[in-house]
Protein backbone atom coordinates (compact mmCIF):
# COMPACT_ATOMS: atom_id res chain seq x y z
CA UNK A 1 26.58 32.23 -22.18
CA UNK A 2 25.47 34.16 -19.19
CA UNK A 3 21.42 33.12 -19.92
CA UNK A 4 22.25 29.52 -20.59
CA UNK A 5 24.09 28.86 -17.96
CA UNK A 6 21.09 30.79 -15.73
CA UNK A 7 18.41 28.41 -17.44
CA UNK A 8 21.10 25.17 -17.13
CA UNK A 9 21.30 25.93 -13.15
CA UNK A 10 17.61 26.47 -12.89
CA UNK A 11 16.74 23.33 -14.50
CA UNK A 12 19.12 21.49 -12.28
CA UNK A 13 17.72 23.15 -9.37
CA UNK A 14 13.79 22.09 -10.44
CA UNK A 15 15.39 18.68 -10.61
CA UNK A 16 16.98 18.51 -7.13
CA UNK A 17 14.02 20.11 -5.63
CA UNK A 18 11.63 17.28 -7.08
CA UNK A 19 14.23 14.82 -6.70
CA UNK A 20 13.71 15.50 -2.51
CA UNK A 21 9.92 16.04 -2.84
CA UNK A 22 9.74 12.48 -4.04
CA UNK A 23 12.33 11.03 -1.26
CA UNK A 24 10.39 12.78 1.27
CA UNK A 25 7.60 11.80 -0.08
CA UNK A 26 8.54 8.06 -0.61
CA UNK A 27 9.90 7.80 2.85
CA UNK A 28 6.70 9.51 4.46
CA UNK A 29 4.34 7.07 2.73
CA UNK A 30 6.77 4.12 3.61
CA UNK A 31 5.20 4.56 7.41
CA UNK A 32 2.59 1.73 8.27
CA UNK A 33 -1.25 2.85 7.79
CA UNK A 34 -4.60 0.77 8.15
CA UNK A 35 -6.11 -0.40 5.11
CA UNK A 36 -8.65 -2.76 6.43
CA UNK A 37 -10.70 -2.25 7.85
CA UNK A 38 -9.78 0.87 5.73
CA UNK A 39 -9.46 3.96 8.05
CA UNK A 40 -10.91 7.53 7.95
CA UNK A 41 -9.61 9.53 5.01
CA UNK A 42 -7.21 6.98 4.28
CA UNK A 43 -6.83 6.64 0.72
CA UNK A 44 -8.74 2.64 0.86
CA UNK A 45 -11.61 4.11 2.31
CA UNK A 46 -14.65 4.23 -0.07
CA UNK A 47 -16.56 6.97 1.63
CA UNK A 48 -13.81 9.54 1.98
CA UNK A 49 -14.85 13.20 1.08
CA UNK A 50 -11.54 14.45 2.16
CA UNK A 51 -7.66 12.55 1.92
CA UNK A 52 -5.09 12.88 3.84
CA UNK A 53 -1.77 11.91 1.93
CA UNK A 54 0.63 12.19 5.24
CA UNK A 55 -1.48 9.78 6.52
CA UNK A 56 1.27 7.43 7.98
CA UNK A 57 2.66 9.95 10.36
CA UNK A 58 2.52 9.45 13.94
CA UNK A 59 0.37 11.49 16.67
CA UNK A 60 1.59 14.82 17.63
CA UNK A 61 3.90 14.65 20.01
CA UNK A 62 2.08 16.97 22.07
CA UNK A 63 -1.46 14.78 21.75
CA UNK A 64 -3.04 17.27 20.54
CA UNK A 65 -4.56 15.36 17.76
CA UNK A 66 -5.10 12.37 19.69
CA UNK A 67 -7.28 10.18 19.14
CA UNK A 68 -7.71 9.69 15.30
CA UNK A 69 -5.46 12.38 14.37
CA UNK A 70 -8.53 14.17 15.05
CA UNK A 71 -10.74 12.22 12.43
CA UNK A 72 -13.45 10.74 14.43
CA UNK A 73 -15.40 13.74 14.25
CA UNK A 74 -16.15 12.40 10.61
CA UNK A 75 -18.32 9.67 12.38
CA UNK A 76 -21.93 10.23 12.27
CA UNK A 77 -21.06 12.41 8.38
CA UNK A 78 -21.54 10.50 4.87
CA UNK A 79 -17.55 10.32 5.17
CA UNK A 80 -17.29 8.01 8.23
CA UNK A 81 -19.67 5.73 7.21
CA UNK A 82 -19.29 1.89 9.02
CA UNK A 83 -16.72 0.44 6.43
CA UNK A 84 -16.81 -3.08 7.97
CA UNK A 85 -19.33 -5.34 9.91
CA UNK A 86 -18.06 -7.76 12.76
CA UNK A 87 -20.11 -10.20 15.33
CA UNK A 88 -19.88 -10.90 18.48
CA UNK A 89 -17.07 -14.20 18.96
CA UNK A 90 -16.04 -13.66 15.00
CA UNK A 91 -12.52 -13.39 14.50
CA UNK A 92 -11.26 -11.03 12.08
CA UNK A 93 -8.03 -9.94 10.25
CA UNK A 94 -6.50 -6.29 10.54
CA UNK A 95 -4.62 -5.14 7.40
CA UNK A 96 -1.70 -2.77 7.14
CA UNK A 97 -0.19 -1.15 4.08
CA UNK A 98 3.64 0.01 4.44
CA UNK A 99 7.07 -0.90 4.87
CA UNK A 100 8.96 0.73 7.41
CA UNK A 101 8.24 -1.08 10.23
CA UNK A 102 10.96 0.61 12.65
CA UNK A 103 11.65 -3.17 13.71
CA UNK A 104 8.38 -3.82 14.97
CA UNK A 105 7.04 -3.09 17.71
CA UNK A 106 3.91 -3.47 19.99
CA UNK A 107 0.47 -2.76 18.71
CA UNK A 108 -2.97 -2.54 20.36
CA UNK A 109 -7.00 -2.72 19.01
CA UNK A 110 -9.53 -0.92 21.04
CA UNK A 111 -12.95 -0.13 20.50
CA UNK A 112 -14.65 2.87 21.35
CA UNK A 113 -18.63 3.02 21.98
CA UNK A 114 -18.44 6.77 22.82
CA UNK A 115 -17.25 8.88 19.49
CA UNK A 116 -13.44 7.98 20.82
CA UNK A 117 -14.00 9.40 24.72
CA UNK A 118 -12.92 6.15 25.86
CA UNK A 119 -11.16 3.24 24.41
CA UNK A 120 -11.31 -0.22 25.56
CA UNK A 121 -8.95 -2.92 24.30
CA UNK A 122 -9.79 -6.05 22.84
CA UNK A 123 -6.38 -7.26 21.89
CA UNK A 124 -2.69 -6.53 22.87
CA UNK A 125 -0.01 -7.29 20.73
CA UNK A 126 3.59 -7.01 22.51
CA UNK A 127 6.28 -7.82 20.01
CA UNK A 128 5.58 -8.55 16.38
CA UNK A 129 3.20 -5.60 15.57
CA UNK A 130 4.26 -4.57 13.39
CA UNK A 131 5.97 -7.53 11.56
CA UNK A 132 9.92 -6.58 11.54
CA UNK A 133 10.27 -7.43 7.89
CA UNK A 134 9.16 -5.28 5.60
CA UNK A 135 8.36 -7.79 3.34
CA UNK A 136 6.00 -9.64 5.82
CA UNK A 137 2.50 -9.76 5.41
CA UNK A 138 1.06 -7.17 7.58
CA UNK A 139 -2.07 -9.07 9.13
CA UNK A 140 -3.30 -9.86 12.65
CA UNK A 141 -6.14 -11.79 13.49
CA UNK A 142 -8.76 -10.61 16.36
CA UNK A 143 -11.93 -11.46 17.84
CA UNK A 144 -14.95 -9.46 19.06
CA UNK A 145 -15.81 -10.62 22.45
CA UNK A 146 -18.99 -11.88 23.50
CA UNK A 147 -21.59 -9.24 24.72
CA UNK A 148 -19.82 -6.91 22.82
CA UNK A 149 -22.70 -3.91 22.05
CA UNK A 150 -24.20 -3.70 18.96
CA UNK A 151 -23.85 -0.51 16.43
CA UNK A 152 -21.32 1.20 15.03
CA UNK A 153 -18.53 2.11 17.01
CA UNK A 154 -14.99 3.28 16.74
CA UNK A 155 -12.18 0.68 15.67
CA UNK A 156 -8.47 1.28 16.65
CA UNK A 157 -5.12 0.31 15.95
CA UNK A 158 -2.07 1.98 17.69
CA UNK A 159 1.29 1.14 17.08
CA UNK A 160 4.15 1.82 19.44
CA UNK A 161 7.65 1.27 17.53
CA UNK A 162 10.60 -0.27 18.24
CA UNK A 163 13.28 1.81 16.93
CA UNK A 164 13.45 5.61 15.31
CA UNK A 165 11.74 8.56 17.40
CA UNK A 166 9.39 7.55 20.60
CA UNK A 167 6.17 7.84 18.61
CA UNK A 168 2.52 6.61 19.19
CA UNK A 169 0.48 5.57 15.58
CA UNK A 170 -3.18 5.65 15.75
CA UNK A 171 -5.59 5.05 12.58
CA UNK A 172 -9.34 4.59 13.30
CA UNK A 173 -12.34 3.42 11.03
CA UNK A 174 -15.92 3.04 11.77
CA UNK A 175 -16.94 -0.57 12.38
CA UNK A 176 -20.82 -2.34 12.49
CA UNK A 177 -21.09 -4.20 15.75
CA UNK A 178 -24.23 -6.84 13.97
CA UNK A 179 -26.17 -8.88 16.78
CA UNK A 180 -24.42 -7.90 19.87
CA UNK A 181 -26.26 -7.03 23.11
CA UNK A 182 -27.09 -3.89 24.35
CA UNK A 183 -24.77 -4.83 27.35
CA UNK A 184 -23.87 -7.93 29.02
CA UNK A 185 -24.61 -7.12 32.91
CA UNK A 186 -24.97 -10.74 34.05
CA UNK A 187 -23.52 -11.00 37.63
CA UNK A 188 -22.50 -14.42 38.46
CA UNK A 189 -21.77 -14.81 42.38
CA UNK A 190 -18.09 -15.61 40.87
CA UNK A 191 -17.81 -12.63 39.51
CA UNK A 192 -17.59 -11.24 43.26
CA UNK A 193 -16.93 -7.27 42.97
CA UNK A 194 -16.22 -7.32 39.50
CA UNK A 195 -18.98 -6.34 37.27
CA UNK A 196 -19.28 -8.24 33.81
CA UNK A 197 -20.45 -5.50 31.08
CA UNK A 198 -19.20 -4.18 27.83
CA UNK A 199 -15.71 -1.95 28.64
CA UNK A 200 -11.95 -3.92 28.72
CA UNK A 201 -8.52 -2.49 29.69
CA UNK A 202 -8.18 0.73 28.99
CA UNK A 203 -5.98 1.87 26.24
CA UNK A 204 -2.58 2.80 26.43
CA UNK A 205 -0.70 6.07 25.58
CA UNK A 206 2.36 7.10 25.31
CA UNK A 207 4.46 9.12 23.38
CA UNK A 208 1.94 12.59 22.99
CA UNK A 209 2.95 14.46 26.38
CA UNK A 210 1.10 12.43 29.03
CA UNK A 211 3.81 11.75 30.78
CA UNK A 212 4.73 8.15 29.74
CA UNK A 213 7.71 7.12 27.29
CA UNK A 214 7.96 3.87 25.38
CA UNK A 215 11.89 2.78 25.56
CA UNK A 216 13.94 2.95 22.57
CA UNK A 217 15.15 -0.71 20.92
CA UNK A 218 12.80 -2.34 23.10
CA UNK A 219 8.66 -3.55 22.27
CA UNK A 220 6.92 -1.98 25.16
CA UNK A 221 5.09 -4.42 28.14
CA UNK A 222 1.38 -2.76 28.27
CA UNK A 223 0.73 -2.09 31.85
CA UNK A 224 -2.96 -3.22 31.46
CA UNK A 225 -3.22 -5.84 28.02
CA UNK A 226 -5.98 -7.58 28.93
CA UNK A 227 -6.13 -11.62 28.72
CA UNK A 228 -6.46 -11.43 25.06
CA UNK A 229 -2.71 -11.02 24.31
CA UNK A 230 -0.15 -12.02 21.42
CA UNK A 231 3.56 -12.36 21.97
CA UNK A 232 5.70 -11.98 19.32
CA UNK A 233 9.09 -10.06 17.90
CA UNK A 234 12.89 -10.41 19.06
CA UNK A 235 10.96 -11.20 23.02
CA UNK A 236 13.38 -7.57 24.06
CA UNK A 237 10.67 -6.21 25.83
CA UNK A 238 10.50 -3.35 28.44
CA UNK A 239 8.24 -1.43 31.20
CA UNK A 240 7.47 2.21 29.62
CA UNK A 241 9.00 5.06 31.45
CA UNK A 242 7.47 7.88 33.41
CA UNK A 243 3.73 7.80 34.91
CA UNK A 244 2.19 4.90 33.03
CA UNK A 245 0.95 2.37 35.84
CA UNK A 246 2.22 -0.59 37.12
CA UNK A 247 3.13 -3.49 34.13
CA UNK A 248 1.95 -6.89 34.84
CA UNK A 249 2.75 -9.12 32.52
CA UNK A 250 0.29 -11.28 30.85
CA UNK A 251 0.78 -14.34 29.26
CA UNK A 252 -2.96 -14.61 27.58
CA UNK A 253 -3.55 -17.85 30.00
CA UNK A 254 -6.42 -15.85 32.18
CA UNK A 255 -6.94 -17.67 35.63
CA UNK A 256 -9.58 -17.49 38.31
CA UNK A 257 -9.20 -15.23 41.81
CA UNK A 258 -8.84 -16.88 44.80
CA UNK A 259 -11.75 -18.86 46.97
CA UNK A 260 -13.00 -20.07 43.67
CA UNK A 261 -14.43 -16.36 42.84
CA UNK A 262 -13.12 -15.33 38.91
CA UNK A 263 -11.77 -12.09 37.94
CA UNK A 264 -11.80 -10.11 34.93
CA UNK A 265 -8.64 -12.05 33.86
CA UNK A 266 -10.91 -14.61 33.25
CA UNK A 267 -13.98 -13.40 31.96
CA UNK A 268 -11.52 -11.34 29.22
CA UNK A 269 -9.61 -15.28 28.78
CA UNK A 270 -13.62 -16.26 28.03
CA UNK A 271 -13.91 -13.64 25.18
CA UNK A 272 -15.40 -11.53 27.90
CA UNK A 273 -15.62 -7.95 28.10
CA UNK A 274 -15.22 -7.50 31.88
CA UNK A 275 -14.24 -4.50 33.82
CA UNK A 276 -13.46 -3.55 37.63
CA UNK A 277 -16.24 -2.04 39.41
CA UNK A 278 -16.22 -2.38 43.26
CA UNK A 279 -19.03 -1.54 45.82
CA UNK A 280 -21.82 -2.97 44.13
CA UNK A 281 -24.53 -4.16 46.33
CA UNK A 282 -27.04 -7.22 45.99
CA UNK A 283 -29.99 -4.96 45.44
CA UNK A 284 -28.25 -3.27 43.10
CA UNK A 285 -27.07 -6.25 41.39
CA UNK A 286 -30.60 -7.65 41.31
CA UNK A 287 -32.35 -4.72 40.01
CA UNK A 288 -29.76 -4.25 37.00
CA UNK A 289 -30.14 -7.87 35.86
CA UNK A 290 -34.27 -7.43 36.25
CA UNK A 291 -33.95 -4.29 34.31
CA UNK A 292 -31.56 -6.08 31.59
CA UNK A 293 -34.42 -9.19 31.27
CA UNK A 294 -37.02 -6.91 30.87
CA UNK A 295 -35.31 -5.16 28.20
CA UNK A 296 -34.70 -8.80 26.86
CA UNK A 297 -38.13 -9.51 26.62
CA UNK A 298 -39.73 -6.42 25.48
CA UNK A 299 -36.58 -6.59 22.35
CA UNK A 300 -38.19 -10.12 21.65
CA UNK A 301 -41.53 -9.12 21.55
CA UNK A 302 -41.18 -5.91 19.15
């Protein structure tokens, strides 16, 4: 009969259309994600107010949610609460949930002591992050440098993939920096134009319209990693393409400049936070570091 027939093809059609939502759904939540330390509105997250169930999905191509996907405004609210505590030279392990790892892949973690204005990177991953297999145990270990601030601050993990659409993955949670310095702004006469203080390499992007392509099949070569640096995967690495800055590739080793003076190579190989800052002057130098040891002192006392 005409109605049956009508009801028969509707009922098939309810079951095709919930037979994609679920594929879709399945292969959207199959994407890697942060679970610890467990990342804003991500579904591990105790303090969430709000959830976001795409929440393995990449950056916007254009960058326009970048950084967070736009979530770090919820630091400073009851939902981005500080969902971990680290220290100073601890080493830690980063957690992922997910199993399409788009064979692997090169992975960065940054902190940010500035609501996500600025990221600086404490470890580089190139190859291996993410683990090819999806039935690997997702976890990477990192330390905190020394002199890292103390507070809460923004914790990163980005993601570039090896294979599927040139993407950039960014989850961020809100980490406890516990007996850190204020900042480390010791100047050794090593230490020659470089100023030792609390920022690393910055971070790098790709992927969202700023000019600069990771290349397909390939884990990409960071053009700043920092000393702190992990090499793993199938070892087919590449440069990134477009406006990215020069790659030089690091081998973790750190070694000192030349006429015995050290660069920030080596502080970073020293669990350092070190960045470039030329043009300093000795007066300058010596009033900082007075400054700092009064600051010392009067901490002490109170």
């Amino acid at each position: 009969m005409p109605a049956a027939a009508a009801a028969a093809a509707a009922i098939r059609w309810r079951l095709l259309t919930a037979i994609v939502f679920l594929m879709t759904f399945a292969i959207a939540s199959a994407h890697m994600a942060m679970a610890d330390p467990p990342a804003l509105r991500y579904k591990t997250n105790p303090y969430k107010t709000t959830q976001d169930y795409d929440y393995t999905s990449p950056l916007s191509s254009s960058g326009s949610n970048y950084p967070c996907k736009g979530y770090q405004v919820d630091m400073g609210t009851s939902a981005g609460k500080s969902v971990a505590t680290y220290s100073p030279g601890g080493t830690y392990t980063l957690k992922l949930d997910g199993s399409a790892t788009h064979n692997g892949g090169s992975c960065q973690i940054s902190l940010s002591f500035d609501k996500g204005k600025s990221w600086q990177v404490i470890k580089s991953f190139v190859g291996g992050c993410v683990k090819p297999d999806p039935g690997a145990n997702q976890q990477f270990s990192f330390t905190i440098p020394k002199g890292t601030p103390s507070g809460d601050v923004l914790f990163a993990w980005t993601w570039f993939n090896n294979e599927g659409n040139r993407e950039m993955y960014m989850n961020c949670a809100v980490v406890t920096i516990s007996g850190g310095r204020r900042r480390d702004l010791v100047w050794p006469e090593e230490l020659n134009s470089f100023q030792k203080r609390a920022l690393g390499p910055n971070i790098f992007l790709a992927n969202i319209g700023n000019g600069c392509t990771t290349v397909a099949g390939t884990d990409v070569e960071f053009p700043d990693p920092g000393s702190n640096i992990e090499r793993g995967g199938s070892g087919k690495t590449a440069a990134p393409a477009g406006n990215c800055g020069k790659v030089v590739v690091s081998t973790g080793g750190g070694s000192g400049g030349s006429g015995g003076g050290k660069d920030c190579a080596y502080w970073r190989s020293q669990g350092y936070l070190c960045s470039e800052a030329t043009g300093l002057t000795r007066w300058r130098r010596g009033l900082t570091l007075l400054a700092t040891l009064i600051v010392g002192m009067l901490a002490m006392v109170l």
